[in-house]
PDB file of N, CA and C in Angstrom:
ATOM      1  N   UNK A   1     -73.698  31.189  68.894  1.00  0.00           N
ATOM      2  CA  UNK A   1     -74.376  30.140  68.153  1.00  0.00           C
ATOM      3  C   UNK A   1     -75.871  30.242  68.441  1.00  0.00           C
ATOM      4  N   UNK A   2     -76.674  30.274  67.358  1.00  0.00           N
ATOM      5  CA  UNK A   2     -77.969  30.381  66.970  1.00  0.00           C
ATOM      6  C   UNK A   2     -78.648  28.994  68.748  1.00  0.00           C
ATOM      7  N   UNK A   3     -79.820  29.297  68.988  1.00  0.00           N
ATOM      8  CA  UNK A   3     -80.597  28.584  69.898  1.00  0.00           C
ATOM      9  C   UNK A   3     -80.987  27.487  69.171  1.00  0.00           C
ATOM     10  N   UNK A   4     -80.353  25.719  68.939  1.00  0.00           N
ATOM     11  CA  UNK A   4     -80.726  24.958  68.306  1.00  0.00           C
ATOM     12  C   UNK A   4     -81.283  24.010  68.808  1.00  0.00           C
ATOM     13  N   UNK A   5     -82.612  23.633  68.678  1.00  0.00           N
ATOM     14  CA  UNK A   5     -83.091  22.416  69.380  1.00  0.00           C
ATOM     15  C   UNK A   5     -82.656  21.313  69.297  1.00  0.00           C
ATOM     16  N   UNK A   6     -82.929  20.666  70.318  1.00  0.00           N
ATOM     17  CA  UNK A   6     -82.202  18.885  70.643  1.00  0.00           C
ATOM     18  C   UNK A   6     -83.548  18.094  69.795  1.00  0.00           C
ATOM     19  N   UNK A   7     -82.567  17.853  68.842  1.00  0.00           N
ATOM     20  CA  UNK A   7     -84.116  16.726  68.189  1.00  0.00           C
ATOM     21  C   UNK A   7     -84.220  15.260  68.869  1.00  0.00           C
ATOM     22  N   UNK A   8     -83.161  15.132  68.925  1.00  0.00           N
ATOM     23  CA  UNK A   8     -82.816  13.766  69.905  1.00  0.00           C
ATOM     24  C   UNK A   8     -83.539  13.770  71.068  1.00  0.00           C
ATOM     25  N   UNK A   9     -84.307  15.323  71.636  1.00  0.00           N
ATOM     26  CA  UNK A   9     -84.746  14.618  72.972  1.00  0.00           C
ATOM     27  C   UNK A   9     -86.975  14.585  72.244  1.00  0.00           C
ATOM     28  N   UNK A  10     -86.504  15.111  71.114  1.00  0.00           N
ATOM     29  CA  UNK A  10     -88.000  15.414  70.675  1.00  0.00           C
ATOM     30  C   UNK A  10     -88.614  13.899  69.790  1.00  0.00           C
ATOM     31  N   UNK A  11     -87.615  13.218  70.128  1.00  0.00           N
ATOM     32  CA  UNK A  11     -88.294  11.568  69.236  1.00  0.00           C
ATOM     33  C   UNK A  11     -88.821  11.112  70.052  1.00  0.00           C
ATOM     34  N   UNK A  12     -90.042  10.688  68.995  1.00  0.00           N
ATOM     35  CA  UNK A  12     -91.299   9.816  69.508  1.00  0.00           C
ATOM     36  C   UNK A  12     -90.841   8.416  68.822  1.00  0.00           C
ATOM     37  N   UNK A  13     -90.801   7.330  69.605  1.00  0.00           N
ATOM     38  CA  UNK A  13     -90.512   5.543  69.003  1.00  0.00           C
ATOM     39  C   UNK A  13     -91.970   5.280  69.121  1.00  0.00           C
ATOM     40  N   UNK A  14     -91.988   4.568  67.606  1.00  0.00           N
ATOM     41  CA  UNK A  14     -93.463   3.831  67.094  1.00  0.00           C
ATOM     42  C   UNK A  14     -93.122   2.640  68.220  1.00  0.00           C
ATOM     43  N   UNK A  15     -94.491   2.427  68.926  1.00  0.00           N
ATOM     44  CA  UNK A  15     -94.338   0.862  69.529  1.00  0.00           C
ATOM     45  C   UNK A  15     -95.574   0.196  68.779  1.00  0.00           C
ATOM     46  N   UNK A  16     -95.527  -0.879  68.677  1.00  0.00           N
ATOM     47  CA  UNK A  16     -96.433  -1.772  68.126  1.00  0.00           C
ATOM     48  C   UNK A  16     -97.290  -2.562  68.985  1.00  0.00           C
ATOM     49  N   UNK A  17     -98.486  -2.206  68.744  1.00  0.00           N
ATOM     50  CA  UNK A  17     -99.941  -2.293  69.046  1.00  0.00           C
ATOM     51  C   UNK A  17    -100.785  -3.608  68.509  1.00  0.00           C
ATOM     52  N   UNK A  18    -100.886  -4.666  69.304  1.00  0.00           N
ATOM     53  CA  UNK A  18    -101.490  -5.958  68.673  1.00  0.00           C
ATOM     54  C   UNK A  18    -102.507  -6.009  69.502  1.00  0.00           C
ATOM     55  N   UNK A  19    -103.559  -5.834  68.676  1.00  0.00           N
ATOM     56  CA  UNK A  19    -105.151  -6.148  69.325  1.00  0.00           C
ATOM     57  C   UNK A  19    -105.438  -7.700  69.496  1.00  0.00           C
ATOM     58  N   UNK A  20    -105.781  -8.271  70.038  1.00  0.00           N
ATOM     59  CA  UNK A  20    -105.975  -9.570  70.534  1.00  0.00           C
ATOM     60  C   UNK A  20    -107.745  -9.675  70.022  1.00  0.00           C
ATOM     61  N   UNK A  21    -107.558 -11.072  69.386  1.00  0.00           N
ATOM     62  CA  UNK A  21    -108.970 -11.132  69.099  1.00  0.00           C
ATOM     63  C   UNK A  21    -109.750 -11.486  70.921  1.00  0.00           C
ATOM     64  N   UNK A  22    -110.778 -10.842  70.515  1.00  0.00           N
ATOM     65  CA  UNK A  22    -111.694 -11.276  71.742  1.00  0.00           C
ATOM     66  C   UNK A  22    -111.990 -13.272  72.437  1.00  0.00           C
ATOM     67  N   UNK A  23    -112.001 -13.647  73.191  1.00  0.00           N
ATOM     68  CA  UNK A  23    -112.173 -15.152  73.315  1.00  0.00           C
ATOM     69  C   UNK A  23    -113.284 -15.211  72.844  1.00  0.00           C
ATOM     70  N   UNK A  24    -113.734 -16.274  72.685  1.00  0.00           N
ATOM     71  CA  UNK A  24    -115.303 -17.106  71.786  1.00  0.00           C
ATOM     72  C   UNK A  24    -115.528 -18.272  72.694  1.00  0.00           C
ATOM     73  N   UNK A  25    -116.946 -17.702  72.721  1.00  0.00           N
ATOM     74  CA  UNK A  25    -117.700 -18.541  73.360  1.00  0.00           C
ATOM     75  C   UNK A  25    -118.666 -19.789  72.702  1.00  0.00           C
ATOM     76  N   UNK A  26    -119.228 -20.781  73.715  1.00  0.00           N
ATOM     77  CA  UNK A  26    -120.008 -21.700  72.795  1.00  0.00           C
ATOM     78  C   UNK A  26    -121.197 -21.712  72.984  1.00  0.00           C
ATOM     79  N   UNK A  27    -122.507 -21.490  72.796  1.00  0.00           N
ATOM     80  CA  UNK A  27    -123.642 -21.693  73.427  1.00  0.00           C
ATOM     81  C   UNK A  27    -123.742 -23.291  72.938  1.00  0.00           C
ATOM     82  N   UNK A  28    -124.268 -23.912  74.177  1.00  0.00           N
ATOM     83  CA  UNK A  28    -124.876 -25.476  74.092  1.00  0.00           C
ATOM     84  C   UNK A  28    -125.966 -25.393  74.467  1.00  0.00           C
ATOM     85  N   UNK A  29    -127.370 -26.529  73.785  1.00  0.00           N
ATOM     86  CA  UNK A  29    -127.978 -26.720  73.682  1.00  0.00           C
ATOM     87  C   UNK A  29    -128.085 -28.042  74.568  1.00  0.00           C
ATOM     88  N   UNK A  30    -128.827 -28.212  75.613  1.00  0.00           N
ATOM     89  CA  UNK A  30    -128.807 -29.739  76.197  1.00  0.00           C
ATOM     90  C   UNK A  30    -130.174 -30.359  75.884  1.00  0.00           C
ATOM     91  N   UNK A  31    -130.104 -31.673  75.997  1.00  0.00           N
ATOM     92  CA  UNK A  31    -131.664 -32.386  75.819  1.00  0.00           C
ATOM     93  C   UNK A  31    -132.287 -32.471  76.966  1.00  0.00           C
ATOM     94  N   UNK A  32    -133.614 -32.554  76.792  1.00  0.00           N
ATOM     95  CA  UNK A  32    -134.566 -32.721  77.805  1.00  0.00           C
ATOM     96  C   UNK A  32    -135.621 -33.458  77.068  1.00  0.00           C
ATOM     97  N   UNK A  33    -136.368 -34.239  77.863  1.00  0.00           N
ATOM     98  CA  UNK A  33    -137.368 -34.837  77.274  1.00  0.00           C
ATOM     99  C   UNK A  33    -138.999 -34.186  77.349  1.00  0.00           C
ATOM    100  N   UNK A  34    -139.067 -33.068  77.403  1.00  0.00           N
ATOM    101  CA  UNK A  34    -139.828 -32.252  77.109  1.00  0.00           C
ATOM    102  C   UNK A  34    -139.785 -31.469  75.469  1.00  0.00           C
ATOM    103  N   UNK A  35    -138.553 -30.430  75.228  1.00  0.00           N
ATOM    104  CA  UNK A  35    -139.106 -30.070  74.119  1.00  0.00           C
ATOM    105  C   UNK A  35    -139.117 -30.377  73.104  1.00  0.00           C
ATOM    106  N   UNK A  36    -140.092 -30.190  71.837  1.00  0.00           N
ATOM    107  CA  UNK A  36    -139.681 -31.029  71.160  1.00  0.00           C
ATOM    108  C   UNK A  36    -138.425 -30.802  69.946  1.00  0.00           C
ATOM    109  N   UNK A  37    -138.104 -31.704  68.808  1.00  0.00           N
ATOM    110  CA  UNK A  37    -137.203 -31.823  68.085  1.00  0.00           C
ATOM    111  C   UNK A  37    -137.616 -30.433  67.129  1.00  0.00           C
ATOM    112  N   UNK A  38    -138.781 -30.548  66.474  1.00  0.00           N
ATOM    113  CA  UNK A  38    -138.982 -29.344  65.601  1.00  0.00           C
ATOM    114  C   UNK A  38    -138.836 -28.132  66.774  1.00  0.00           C
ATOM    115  N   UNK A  39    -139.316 -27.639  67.603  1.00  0.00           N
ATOM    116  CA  UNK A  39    -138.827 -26.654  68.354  1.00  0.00           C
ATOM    117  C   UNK A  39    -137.374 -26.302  68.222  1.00  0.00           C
ATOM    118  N   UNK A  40    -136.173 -27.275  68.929  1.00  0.00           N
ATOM    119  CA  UNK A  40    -135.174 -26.958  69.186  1.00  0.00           C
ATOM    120  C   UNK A  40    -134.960 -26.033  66.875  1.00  0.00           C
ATOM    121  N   UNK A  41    -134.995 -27.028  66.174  1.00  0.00           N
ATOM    122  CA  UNK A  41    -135.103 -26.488  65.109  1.00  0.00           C
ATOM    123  C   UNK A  41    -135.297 -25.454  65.055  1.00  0.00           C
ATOM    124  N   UNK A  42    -136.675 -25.216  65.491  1.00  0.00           N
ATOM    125  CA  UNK A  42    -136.946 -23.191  65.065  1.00  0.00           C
ATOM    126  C   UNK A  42    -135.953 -22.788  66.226  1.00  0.00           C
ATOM    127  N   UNK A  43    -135.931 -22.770  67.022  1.00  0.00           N
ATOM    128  CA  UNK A  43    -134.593 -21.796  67.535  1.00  0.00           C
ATOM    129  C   UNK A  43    -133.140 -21.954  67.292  1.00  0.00           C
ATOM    130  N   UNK A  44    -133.031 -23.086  66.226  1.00  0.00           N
ATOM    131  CA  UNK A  44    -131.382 -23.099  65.834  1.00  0.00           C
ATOM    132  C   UNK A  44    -132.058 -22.154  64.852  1.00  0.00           C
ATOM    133  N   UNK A  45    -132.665 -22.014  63.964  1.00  0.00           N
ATOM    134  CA  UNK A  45    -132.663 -21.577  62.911  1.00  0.00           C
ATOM    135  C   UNK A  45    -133.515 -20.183  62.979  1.00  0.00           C
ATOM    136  N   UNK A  46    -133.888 -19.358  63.933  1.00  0.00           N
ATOM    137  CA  UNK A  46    -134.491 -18.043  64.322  1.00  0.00           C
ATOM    138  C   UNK A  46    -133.116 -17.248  65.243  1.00  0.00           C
ATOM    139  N   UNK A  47    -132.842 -17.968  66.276  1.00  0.00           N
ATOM    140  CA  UNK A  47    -131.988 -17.492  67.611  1.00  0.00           C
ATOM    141  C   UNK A  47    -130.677 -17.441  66.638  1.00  0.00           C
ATOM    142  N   UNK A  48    -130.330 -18.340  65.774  1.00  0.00           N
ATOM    143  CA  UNK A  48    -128.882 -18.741  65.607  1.00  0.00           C
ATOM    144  C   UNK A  48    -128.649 -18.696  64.150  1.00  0.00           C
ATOM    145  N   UNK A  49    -129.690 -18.577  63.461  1.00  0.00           N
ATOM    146  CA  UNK A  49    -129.638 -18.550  61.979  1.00  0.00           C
ATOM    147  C   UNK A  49    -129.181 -19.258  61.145  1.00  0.00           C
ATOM    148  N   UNK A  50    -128.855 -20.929  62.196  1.00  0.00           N
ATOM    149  CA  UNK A  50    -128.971 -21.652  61.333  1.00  0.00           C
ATOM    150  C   UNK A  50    -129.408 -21.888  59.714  1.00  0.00           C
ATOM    151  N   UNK A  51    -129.225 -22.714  58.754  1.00  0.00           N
ATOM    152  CA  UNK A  51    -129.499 -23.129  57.776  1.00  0.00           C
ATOM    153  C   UNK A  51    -130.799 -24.553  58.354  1.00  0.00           C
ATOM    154  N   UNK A  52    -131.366 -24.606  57.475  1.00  0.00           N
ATOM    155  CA  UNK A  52    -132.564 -25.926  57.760  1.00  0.00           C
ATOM    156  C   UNK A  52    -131.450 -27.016  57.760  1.00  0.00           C
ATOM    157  N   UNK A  53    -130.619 -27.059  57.311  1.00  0.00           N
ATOM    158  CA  UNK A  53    -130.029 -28.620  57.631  1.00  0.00           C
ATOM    159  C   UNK A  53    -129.176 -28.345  58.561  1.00  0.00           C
ATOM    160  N   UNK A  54    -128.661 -26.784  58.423  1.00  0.00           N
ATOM    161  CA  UNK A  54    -127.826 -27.086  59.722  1.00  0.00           C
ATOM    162  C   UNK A  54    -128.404 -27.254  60.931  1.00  0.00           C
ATOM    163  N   UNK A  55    -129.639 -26.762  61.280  1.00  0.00           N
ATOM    164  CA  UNK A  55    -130.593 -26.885  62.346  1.00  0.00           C
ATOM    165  C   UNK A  55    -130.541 -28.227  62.679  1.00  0.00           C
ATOM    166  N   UNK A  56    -131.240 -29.086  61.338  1.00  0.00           N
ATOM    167  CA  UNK A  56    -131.579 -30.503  61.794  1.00  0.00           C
ATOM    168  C   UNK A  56    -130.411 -31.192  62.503  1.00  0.00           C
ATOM    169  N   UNK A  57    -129.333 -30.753  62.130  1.00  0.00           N
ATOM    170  CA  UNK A  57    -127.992 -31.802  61.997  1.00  0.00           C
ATOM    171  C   UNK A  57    -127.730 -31.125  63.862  1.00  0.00           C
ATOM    172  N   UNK A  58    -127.601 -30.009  64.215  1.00  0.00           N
ATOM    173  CA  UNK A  58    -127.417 -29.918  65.392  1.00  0.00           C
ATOM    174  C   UNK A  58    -128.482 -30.597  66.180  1.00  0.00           C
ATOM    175  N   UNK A  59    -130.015 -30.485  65.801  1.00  0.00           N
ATOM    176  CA  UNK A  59    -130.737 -30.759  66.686  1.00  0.00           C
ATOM    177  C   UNK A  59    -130.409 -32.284  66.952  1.00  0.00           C
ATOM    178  N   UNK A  60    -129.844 -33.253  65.837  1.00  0.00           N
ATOM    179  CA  UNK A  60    -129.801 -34.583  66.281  1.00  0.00           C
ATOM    180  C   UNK A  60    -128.914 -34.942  67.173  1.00  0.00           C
ATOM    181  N   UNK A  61    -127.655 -34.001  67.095  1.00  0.00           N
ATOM    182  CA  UNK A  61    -126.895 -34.068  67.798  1.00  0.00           C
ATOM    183  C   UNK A  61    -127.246 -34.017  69.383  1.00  0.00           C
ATOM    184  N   UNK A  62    -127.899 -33.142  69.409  1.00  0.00           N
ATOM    185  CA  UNK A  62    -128.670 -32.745  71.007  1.00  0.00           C
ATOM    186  C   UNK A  62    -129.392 -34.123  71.680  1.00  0.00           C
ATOM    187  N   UNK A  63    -129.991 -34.506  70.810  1.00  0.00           N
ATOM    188  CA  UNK A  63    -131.590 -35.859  70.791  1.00  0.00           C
ATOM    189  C   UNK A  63    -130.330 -36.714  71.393  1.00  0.00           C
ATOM    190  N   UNK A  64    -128.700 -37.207  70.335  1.00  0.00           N
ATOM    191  CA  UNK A  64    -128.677 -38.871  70.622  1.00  0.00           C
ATOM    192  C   UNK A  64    -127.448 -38.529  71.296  1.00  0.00           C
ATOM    193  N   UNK A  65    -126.575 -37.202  71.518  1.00  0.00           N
ATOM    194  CA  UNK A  65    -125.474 -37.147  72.341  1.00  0.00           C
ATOM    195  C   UNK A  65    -125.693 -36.580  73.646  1.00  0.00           C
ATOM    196  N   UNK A  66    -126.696 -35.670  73.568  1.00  0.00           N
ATOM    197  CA  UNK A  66    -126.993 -35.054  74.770  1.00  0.00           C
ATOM    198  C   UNK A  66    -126.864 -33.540  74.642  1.00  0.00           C
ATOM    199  N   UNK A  67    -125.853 -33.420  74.120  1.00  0.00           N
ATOM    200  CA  UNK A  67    -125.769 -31.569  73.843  1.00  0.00           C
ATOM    201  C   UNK A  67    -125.276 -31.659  72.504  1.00  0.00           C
ATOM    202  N   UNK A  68    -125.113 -30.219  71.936  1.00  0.00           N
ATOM    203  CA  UNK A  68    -124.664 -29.821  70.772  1.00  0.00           C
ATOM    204  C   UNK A  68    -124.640 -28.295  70.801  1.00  0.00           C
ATOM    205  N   UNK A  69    -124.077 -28.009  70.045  1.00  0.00           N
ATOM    206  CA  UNK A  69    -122.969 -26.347  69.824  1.00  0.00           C
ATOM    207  C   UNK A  69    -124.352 -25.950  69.415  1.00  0.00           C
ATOM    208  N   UNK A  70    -124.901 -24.690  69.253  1.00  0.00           N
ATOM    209  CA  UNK A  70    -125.748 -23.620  68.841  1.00  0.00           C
ATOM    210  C   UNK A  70    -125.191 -22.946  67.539  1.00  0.00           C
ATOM    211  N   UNK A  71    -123.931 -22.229  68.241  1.00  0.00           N
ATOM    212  CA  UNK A  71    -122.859 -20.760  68.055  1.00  0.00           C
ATOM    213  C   UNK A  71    -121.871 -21.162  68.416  1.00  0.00           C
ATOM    214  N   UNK A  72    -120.853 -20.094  67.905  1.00  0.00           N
ATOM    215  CA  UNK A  72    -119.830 -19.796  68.964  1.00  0.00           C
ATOM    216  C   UNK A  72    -119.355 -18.214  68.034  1.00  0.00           C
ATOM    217  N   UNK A  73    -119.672 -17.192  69.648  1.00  0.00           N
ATOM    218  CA  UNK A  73    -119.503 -16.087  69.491  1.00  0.00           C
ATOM    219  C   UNK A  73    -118.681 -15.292  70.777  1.00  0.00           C
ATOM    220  N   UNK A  74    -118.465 -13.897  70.228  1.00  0.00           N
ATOM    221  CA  UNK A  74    -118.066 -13.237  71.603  1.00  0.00           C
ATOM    222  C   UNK A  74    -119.613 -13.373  73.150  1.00  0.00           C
ATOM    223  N   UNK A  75    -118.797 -13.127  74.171  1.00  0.00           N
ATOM    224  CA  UNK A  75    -118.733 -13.362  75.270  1.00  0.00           C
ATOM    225  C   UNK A  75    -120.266 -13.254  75.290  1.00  0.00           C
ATOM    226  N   UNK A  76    -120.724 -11.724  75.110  1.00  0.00           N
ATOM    227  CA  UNK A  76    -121.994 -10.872  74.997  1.00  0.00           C
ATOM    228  C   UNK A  76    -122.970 -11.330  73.959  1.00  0.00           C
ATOM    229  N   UNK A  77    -122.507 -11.733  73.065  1.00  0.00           N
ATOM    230  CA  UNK A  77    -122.969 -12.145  71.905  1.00  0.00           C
ATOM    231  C   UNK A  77    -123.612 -13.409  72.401  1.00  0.00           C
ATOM    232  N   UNK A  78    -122.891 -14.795  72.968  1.00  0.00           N
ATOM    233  CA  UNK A  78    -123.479 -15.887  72.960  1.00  0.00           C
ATOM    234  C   UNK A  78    -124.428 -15.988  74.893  1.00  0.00           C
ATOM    235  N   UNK A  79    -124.074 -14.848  75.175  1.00  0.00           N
ATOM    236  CA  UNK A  79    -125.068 -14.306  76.369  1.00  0.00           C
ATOM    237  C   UNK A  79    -126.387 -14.417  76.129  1.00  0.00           C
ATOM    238  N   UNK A  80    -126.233 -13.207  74.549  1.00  0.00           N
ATOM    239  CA  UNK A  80    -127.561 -12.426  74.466  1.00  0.00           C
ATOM    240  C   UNK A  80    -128.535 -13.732  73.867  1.00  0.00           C
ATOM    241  N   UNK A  81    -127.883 -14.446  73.079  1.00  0.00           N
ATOM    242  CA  UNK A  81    -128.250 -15.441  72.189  1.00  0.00           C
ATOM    243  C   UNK A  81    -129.238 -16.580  73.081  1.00  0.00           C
ATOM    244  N   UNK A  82    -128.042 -17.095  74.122  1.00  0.00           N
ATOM    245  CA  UNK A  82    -128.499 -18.046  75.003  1.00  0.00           C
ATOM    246  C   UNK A  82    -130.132 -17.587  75.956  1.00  0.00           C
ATOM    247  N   UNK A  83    -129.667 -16.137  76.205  1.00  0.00           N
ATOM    248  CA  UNK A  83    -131.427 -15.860  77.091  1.00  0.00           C
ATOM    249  C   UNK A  83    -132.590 -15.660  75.848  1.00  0.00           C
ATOM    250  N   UNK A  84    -132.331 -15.024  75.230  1.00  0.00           N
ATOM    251  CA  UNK A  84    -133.266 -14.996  73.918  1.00  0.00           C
ATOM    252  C   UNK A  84    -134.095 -16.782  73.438  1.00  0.00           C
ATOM    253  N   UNK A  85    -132.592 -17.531  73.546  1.00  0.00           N
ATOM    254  CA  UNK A  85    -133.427 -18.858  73.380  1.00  0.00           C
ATOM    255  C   UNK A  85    -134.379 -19.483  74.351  1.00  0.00           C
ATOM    256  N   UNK A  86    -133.961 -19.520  75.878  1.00  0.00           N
ATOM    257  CA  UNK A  86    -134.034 -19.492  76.819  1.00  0.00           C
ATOM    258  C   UNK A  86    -135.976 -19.157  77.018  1.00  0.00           C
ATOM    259  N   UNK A  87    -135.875 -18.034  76.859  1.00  0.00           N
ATOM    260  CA  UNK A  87    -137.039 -17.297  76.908  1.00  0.00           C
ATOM    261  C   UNK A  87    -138.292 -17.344  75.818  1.00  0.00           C
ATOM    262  N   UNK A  88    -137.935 -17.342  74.930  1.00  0.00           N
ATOM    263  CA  UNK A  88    -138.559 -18.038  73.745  1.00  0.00           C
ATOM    264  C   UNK A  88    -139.515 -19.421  73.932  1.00  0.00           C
ATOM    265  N   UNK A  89    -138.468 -19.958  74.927  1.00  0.00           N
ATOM    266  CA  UNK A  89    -138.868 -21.535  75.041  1.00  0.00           C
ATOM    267  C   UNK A  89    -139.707 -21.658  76.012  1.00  0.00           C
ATOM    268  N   UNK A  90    -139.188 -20.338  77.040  1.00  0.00           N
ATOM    269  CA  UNK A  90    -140.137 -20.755  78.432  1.00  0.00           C
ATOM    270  C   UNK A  90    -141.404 -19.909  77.561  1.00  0.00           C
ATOM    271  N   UNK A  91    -141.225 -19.440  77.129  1.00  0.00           N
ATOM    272  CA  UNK A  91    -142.726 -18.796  76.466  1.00  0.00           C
ATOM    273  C   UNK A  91    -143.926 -19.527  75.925  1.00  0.00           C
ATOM    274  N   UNK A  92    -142.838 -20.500  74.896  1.00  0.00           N
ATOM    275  CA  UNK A  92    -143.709 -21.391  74.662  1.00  0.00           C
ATOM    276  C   UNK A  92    -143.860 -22.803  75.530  1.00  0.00           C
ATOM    277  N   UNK A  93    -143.261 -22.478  76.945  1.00  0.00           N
ATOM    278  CA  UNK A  93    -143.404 -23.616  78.316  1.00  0.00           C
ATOM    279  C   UNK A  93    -142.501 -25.107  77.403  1.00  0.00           C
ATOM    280  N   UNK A  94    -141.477 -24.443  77.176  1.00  0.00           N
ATOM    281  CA  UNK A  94    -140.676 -25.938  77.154  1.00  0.00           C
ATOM    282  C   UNK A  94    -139.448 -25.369  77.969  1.00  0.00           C
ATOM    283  N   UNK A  95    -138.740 -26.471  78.283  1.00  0.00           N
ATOM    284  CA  UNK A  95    -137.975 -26.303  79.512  1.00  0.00           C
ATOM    285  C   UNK A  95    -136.294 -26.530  79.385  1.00  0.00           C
ATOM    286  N   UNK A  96    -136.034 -25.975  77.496  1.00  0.00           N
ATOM    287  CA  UNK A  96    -134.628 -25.887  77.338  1.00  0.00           C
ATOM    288  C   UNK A  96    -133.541 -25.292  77.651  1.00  0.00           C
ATOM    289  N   UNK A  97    -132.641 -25.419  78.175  1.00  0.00           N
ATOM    290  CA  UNK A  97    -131.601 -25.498  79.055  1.00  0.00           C
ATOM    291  C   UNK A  97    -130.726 -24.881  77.614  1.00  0.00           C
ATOM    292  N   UNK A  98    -129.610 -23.434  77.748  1.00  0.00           N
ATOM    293  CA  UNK A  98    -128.688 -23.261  76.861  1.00  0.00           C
ATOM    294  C   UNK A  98    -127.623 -23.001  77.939  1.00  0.00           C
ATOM    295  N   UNK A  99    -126.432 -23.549  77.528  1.00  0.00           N
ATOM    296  CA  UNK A  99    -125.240 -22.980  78.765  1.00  0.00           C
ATOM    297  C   UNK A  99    -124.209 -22.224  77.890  1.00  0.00           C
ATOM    298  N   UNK A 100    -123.485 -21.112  78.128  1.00  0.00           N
ATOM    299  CA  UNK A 100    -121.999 -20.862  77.661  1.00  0.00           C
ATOM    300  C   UNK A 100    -121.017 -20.911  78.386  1.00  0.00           C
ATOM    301  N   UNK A 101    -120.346 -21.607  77.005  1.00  0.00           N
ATOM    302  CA  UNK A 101    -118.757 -21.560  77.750  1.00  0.00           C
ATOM    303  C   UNK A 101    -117.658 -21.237  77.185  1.00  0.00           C
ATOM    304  N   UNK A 102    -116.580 -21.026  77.379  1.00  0.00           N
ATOM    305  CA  UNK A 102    -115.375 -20.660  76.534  1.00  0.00           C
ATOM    306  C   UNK A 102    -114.638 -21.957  75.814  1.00  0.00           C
ATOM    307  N   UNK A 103    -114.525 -21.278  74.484  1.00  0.00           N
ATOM    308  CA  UNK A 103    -114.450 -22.762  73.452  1.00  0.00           C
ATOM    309  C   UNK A 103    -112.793 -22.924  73.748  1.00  0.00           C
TER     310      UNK A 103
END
């Protein structure tokens, strides 16, 4: 009898592969009574790309609750976001505070 291969030992089983979305983060914005309201504005709407109302509508949030959402992105993403604002601000010597956290 001819040399016949074992196909049975030559199967490969498909396993199934589920990528997990990455976690999301939140950058917050806290108040201080230093910077001002149009500020926080240009950096919702430069840093975060806000819309002009969406800017305003977060920034009020910040003024009469105390904090308010920025973003919410991957890990690195709301990192890069948060020092960029961060720095921006100390640049222009205001003294806003961004924190992340996992939403």
């Amino acid at each position: 009898m001819p040399n016949v291969p074992d196909f049975d030992a030559d199967v490969l089983t498909e396993t199934e592969t589920r990528l997990e979305k990455p976690p999301l983060y939140k950058v917050i914005l806290h108040n201080d009574d230093f910077t001002t309201m149009e500020f926080v504005v240009y950096i919702l709407q430069t840093v975060f790309r806000r819309s002009d109302a969406e800017a305003v509508v977060i920034m009020l949030k910040v003024h009469h609750e105390g904090v308010g959402v920025a973003g919410t992105y991957t890990y690195e993403v709301a990192q890069m976001k948060s020092e960029k604002a961060m720095s921006i601000a100390r640049a222009h010597e205001y003294p806003l505070l961004c924190t992340v956290e996992e939403e």
